[in-house]
Structure formats: C-alpha cells, structure tokens
PDB file of N, CA and C in Angstrom:
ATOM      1  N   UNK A   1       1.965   8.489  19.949  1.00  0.00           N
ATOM      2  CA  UNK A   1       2.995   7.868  19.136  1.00  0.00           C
ATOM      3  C   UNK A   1       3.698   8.964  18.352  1.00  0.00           C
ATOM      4  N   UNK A   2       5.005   8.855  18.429  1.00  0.00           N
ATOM      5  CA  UNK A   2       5.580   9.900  17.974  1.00  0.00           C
ATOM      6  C   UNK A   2       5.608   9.948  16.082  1.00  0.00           C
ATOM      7  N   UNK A   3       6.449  10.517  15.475  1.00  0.00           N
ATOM      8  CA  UNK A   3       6.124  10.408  13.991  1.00  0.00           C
ATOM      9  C   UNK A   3       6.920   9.106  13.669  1.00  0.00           C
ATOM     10  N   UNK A   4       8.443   9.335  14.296  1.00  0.00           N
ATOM     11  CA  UNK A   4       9.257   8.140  13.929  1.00  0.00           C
ATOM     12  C   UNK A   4       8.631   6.894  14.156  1.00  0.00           C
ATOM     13  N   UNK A   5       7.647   6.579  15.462  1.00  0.00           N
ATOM     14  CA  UNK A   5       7.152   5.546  16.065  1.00  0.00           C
ATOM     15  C   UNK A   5       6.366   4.956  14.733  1.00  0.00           C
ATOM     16  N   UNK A   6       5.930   5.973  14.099  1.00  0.00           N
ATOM     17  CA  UNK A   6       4.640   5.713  13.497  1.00  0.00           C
ATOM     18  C   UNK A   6       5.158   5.541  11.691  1.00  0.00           C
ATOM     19  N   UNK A   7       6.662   6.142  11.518  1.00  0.00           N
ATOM     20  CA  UNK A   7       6.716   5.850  10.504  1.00  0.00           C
ATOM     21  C   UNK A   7       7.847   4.466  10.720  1.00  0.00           C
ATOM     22  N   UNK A   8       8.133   3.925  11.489  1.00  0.00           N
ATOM     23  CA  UNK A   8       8.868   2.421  12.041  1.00  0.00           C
ATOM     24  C   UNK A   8       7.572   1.182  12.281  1.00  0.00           C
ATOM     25  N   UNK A   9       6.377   2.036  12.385  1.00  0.00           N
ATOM     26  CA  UNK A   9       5.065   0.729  11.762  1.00  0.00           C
ATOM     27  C   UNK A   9       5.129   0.782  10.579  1.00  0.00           C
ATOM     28  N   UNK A  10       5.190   1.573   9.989  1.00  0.00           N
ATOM     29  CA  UNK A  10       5.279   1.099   8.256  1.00  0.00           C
ATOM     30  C   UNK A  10       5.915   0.661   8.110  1.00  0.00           C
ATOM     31  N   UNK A  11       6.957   0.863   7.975  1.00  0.00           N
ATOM     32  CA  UNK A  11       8.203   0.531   7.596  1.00  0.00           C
ATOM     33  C   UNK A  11       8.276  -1.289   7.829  1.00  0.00           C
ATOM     34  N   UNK A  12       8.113  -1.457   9.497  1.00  0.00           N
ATOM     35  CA  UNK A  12       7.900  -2.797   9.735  1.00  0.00           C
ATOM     36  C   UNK A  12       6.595  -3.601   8.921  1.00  0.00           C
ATOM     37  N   UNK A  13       5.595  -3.066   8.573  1.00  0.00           N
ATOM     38  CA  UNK A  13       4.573  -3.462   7.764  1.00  0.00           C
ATOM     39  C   UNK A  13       4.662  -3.457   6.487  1.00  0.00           C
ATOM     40  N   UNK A  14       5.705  -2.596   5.936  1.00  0.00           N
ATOM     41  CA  UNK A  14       6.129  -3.290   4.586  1.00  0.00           C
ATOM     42  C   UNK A  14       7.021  -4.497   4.386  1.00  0.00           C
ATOM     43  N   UNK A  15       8.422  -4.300   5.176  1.00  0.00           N
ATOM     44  CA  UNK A  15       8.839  -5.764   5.856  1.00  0.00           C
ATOM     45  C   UNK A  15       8.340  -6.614   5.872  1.00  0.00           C
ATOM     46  N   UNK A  16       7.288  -6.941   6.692  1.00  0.00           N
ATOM     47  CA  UNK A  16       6.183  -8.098   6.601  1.00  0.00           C
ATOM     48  C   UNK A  16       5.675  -8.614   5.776  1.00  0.00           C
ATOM     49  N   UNK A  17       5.278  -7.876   4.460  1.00  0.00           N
ATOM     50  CA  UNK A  17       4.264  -7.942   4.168  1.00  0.00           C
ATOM     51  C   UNK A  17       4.748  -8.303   2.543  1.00  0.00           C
ATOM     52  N   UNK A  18       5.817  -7.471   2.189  1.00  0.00           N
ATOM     53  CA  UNK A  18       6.563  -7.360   0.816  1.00  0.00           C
ATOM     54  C   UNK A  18       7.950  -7.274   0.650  1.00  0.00           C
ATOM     55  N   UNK A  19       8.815  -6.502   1.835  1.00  0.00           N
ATOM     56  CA  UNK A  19      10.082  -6.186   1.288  1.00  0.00           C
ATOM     57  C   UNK A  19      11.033  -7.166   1.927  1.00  0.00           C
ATOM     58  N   UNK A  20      10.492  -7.722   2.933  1.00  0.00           N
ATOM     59  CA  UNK A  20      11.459  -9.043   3.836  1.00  0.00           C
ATOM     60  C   UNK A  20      12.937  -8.139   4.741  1.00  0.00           C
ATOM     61  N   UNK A  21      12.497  -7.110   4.734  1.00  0.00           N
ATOM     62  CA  UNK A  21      13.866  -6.683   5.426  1.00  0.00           C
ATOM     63  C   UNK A  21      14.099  -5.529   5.001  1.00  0.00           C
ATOM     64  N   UNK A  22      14.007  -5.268   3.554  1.00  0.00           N
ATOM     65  CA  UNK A  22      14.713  -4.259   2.789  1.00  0.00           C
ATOM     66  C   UNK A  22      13.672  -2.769   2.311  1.00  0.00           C
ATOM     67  N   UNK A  23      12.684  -2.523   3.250  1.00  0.00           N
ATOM     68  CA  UNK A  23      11.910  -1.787   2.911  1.00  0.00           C
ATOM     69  C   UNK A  23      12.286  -0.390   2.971  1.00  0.00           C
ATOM     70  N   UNK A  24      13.156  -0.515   4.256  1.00  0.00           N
ATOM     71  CA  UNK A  24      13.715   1.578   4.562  1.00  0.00           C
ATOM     72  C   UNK A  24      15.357   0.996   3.802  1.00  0.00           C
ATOM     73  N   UNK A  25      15.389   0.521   2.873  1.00  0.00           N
ATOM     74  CA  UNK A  25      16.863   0.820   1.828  1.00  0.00           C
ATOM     75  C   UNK A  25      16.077   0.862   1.020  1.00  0.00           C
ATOM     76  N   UNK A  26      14.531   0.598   0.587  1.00  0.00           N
ATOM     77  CA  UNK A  26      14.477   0.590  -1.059  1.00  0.00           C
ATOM     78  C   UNK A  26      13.728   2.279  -1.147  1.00  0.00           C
ATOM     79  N   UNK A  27      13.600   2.722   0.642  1.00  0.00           N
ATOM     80  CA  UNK A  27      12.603   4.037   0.042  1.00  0.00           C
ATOM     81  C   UNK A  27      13.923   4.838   0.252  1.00  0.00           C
ATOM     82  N   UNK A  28      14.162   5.670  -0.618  1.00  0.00           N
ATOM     83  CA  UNK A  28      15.149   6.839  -0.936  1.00  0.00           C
ATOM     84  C   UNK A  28      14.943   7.724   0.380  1.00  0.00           C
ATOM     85  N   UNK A  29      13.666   8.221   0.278  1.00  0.00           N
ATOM     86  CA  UNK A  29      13.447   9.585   1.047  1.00  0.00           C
ATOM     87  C   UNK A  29      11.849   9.383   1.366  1.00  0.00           C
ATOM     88  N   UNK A  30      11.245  10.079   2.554  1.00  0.00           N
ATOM     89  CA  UNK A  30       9.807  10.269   2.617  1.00  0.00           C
ATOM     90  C   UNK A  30       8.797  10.267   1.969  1.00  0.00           C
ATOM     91  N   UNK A  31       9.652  11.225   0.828  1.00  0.00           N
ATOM     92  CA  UNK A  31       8.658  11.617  -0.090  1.00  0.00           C
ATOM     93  C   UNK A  31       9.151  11.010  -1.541  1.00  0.00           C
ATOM     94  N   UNK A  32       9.311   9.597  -1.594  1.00  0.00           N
ATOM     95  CA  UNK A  32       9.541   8.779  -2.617  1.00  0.00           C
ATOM     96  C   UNK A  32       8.288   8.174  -3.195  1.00  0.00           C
ATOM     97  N   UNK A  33       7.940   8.557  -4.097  1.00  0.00           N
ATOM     98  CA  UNK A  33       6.644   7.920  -4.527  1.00  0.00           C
ATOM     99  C   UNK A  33       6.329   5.993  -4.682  1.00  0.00           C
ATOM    100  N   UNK A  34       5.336   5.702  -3.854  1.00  0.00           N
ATOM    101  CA  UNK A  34       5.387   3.960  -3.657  1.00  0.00           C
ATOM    102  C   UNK A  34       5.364   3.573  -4.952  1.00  0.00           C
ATOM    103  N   UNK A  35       4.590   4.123  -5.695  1.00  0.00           N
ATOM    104  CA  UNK A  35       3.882   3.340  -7.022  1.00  0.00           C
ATOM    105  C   UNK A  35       4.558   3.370  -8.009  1.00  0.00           C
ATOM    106  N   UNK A  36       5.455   4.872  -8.346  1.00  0.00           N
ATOM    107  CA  UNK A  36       7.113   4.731  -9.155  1.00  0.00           C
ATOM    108  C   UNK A  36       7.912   3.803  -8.505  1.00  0.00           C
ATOM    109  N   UNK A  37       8.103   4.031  -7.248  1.00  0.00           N
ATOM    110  CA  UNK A  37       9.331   3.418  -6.885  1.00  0.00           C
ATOM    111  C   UNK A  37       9.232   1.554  -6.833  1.00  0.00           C
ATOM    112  N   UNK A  38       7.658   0.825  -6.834  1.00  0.00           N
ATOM    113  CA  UNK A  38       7.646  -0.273  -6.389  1.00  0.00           C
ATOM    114  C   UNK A  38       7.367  -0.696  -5.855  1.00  0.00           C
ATOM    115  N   UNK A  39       7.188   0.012  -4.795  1.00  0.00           N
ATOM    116  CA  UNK A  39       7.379  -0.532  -3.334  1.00  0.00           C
ATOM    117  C   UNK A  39       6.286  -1.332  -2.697  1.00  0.00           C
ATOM    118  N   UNK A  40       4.579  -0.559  -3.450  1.00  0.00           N
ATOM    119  CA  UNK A  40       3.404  -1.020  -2.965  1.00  0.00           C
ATOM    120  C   UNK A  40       2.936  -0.672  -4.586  1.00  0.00           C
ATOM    121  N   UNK A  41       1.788  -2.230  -5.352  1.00  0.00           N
ATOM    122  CA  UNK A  41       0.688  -1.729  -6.240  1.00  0.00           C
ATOM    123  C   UNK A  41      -0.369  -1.729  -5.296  1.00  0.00           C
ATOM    124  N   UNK A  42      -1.624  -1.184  -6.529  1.00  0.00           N
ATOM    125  CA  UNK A  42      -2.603  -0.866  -5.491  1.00  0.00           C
ATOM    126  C   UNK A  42      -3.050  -2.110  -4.837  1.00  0.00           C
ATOM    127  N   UNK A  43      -3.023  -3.056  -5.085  1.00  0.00           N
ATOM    128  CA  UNK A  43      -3.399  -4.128  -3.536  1.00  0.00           C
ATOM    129  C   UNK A  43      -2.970  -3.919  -2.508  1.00  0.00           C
ATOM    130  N   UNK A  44      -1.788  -3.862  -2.657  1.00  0.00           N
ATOM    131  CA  UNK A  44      -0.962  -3.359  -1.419  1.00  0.00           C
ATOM    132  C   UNK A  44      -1.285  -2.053  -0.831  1.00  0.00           C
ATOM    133  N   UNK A  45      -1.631  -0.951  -1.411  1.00  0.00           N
ATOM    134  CA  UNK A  45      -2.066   0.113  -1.058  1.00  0.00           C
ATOM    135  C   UNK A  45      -3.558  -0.255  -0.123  1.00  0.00           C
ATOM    136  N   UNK A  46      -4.127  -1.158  -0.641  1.00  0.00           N
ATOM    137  CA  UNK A  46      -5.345  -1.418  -0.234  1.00  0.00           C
ATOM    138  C   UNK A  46      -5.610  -2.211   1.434  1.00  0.00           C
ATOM    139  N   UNK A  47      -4.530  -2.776   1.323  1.00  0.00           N
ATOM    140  CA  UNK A  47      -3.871  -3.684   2.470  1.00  0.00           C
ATOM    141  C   UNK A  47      -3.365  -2.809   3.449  1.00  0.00           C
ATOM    142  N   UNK A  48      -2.465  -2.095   3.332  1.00  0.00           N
ATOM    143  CA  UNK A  48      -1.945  -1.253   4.342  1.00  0.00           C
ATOM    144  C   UNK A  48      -3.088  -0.553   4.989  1.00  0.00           C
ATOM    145  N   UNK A  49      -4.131  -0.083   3.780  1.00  0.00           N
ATOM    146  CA  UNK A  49      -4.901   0.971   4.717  1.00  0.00           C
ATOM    147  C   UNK A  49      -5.851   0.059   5.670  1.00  0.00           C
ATOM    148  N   UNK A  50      -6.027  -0.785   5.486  1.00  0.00           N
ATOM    149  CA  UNK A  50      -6.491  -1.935   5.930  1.00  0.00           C
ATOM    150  C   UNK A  50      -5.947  -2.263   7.438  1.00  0.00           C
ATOM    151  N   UNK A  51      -4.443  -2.450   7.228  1.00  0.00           N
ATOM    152  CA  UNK A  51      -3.458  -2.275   8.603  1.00  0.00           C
ATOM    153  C   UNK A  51      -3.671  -1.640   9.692  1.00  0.00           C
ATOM    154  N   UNK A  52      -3.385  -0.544   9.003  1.00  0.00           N
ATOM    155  CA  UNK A  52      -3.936   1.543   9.159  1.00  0.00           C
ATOM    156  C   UNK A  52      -5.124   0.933  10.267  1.00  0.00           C
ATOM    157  N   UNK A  53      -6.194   0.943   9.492  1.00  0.00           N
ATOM    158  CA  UNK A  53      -7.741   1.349  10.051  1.00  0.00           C
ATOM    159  C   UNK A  53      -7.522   0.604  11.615  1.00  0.00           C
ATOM    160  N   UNK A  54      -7.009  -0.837  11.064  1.00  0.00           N
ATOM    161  CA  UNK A  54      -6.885  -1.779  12.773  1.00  0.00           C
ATOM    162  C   UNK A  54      -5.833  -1.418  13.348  1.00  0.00           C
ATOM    163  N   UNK A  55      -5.015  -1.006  13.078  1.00  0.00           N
ATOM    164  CA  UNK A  55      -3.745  -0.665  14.411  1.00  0.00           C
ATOM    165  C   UNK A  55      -3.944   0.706  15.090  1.00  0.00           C
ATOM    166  N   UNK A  56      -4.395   1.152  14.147  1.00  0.00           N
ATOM    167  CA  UNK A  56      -4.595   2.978  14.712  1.00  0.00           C
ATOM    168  C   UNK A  56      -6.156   3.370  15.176  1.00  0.00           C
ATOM    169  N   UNK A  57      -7.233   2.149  14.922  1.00  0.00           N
ATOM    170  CA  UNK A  57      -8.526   2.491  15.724  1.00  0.00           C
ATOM    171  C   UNK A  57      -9.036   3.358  14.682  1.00  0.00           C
ATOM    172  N   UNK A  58      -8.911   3.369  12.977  1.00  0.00           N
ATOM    173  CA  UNK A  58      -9.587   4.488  12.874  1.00  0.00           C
ATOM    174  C   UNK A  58     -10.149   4.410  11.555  1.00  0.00           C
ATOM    175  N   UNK A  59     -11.145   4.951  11.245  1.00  0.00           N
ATOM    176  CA  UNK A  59     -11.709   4.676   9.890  1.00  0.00           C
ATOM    177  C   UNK A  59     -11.205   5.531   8.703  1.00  0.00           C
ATOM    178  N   UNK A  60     -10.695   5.254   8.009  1.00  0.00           N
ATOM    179  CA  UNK A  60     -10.424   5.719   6.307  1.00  0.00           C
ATOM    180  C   UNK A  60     -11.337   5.722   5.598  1.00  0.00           C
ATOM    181  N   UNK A  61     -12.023   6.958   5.138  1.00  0.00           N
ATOM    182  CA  UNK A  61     -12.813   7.286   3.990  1.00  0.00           C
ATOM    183  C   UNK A  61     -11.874   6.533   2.722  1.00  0.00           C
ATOM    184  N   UNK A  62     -13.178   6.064   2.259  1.00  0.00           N
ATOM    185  CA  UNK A  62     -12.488   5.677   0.673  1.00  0.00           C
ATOM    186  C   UNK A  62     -12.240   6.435   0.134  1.00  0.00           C
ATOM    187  N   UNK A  63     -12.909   7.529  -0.025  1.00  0.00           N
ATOM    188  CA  UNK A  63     -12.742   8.532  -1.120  1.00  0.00           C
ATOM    189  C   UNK A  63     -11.143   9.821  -0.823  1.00  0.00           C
ATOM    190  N   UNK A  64     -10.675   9.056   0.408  1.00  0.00           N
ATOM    191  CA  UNK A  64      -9.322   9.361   0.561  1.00  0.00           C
ATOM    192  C   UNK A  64      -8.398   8.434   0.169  1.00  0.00           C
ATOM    193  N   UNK A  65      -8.702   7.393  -0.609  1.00  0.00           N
ATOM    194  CA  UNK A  65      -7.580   6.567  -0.954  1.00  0.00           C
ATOM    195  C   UNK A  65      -7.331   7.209  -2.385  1.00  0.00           C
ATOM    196  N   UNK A  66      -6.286   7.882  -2.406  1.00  0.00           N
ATOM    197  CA  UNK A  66      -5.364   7.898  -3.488  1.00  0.00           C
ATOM    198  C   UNK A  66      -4.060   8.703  -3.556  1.00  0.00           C
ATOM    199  N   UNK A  67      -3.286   8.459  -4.894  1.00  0.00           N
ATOM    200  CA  UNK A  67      -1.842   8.646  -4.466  1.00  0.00           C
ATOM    201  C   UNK A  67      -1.532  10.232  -3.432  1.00  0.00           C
ATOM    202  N   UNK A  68      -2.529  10.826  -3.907  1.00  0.00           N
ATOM    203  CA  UNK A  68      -2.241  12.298  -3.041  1.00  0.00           C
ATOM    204  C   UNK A  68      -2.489  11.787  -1.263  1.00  0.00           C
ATOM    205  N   UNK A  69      -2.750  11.160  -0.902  1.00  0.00           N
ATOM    206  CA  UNK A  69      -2.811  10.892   0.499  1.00  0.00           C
ATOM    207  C   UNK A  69      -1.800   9.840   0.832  1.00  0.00           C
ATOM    208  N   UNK A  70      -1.456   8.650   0.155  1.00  0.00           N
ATOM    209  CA  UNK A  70      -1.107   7.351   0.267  1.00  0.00           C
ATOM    210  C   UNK A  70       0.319   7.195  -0.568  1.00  0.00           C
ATOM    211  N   UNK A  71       0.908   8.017  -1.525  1.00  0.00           N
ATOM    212  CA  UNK A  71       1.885   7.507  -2.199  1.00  0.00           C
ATOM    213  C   UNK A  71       3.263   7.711  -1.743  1.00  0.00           C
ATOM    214  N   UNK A  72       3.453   8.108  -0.741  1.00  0.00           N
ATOM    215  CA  UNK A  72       5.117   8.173   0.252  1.00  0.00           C
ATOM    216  C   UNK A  72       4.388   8.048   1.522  1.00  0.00           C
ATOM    217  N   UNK A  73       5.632   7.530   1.865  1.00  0.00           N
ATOM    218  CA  UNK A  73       6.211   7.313   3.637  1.00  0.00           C
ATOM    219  C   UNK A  73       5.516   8.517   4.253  1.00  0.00           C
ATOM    220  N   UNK A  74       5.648   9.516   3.780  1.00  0.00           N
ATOM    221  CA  UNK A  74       5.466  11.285   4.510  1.00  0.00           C
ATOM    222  C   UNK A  74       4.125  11.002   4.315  1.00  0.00           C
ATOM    223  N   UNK A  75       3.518  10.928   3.032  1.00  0.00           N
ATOM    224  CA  UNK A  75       1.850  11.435   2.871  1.00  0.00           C
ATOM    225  C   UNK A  75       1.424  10.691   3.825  1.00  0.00           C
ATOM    226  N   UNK A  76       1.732   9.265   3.682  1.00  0.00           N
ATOM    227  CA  UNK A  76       0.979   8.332   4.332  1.00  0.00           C
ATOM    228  C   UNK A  76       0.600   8.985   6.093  1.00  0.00           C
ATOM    229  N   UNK A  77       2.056   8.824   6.717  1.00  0.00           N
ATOM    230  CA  UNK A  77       2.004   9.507   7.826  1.00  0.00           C
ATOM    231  C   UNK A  77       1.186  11.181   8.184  1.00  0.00           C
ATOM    232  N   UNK A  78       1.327  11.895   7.348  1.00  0.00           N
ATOM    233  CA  UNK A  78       0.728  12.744   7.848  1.00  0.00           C
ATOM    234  C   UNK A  78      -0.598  12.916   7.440  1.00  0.00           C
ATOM    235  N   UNK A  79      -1.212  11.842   6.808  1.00  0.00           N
ATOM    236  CA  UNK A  79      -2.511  11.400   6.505  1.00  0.00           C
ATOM    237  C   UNK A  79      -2.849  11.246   7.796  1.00  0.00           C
ATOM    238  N   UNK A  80      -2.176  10.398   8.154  1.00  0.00           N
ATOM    239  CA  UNK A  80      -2.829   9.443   9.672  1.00  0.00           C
ATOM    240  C   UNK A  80      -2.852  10.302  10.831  1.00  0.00           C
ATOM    241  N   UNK A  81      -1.661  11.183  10.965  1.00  0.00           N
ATOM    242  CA  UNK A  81      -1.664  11.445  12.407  1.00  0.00           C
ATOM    243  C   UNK A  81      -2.462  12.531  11.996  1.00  0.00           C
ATOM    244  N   UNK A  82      -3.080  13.440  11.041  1.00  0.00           N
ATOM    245  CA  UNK A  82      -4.275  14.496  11.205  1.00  0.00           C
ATOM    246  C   UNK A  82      -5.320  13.552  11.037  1.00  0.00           C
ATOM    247  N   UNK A  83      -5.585  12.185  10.910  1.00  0.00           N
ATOM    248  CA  UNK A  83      -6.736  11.877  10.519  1.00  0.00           C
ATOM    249  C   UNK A  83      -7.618  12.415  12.496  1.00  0.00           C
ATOM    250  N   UNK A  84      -8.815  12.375  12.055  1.00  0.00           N
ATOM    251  CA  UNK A  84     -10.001  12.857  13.493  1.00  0.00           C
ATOM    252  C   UNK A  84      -9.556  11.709  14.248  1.00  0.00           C
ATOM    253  N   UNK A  85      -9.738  10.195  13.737  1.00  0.00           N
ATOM    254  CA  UNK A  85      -9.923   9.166  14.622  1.00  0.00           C
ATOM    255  C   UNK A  85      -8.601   8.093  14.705  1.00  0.00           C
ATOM    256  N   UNK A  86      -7.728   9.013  14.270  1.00  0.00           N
ATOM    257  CA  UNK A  86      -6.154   8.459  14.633  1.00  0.00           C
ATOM    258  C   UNK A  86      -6.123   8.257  16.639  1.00  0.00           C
ATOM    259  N   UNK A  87      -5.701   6.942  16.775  1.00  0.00           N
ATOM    260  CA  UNK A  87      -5.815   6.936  18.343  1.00  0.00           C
ATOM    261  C   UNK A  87      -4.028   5.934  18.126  1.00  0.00           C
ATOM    262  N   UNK A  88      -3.167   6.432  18.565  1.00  0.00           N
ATOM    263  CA  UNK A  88      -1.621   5.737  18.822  1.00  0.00           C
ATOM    264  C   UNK A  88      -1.917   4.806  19.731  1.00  0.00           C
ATOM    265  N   UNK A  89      -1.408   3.802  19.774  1.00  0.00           N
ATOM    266  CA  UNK A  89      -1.448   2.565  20.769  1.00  0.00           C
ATOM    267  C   UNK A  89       0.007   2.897  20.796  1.00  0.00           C
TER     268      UNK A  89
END
C-alpha cells in the first residue's frame, strides 16, 4: 500500500467516524496536530488505533500510544508503515 493509499484510509476513517465528509479540509497539512486542531480526543485516538491494529494485521504497543506517534496525519502514517507487523491489504 502506497503512502497516499494509506493516508486515504484515514482520512476515509475519520469521515466515518467524526468528520462526515470534511476530514482532509479540516487537516491543514500532515503535520497538523489532531488534538490542537480537533480533529480526534483521546477516544478517538483510541479508536483509530483500534482500526489500525484490524485493517493493517498488526499489533500496537500501548506504550506507543501517544501524541509523538499518533498526533498528525504524517506521524500516524509513518508510525504504521515502519511498524514490524504492518501487512497492507
């Protein structure tokens, strides 16, 4: 899965989930922080990785949940695609 592929699941999974449509107009840039900007509180943070673990086959350490891994579009993604047990469907 390419990066775009993978940052157009988020994107669609915030859609879903919270923004109804308006999720890639409310993020500025990649590296827009979720938790300033709105976009996700931590439930939602909690949920996505949740998403994460089942769409991508792969387990998330807890002790990697926080804003340094999880708080933009970018971290998120390049969390995932170095994670070991990232598998792209």
């Amino acid at each position: 899965m390419s990066s775009t592929a993978l940052r157009d699941t988020i994107i669609e999974w915030l859609d879903d989930n919270y923004h109804f449509g308006d999720a890639a107009t409310l993020i500025k840039n990649d590296e827009m922080s979720f938790m300033d900007g709105g976009i996700l509180d931590s439930l939602g943070f909690v949920q996505l990785c949740l998403f994460l673990e089942k769409r991508f086959t792969m387990k998330i350490d807890r002790k990697s949940l926080s804003r340094e891994n999880f708080d933009s579009l970018g971290k998120i993604m390049r969390y995932v695609s170095a994670h070991k047990d990232y598998r792209p469907s």
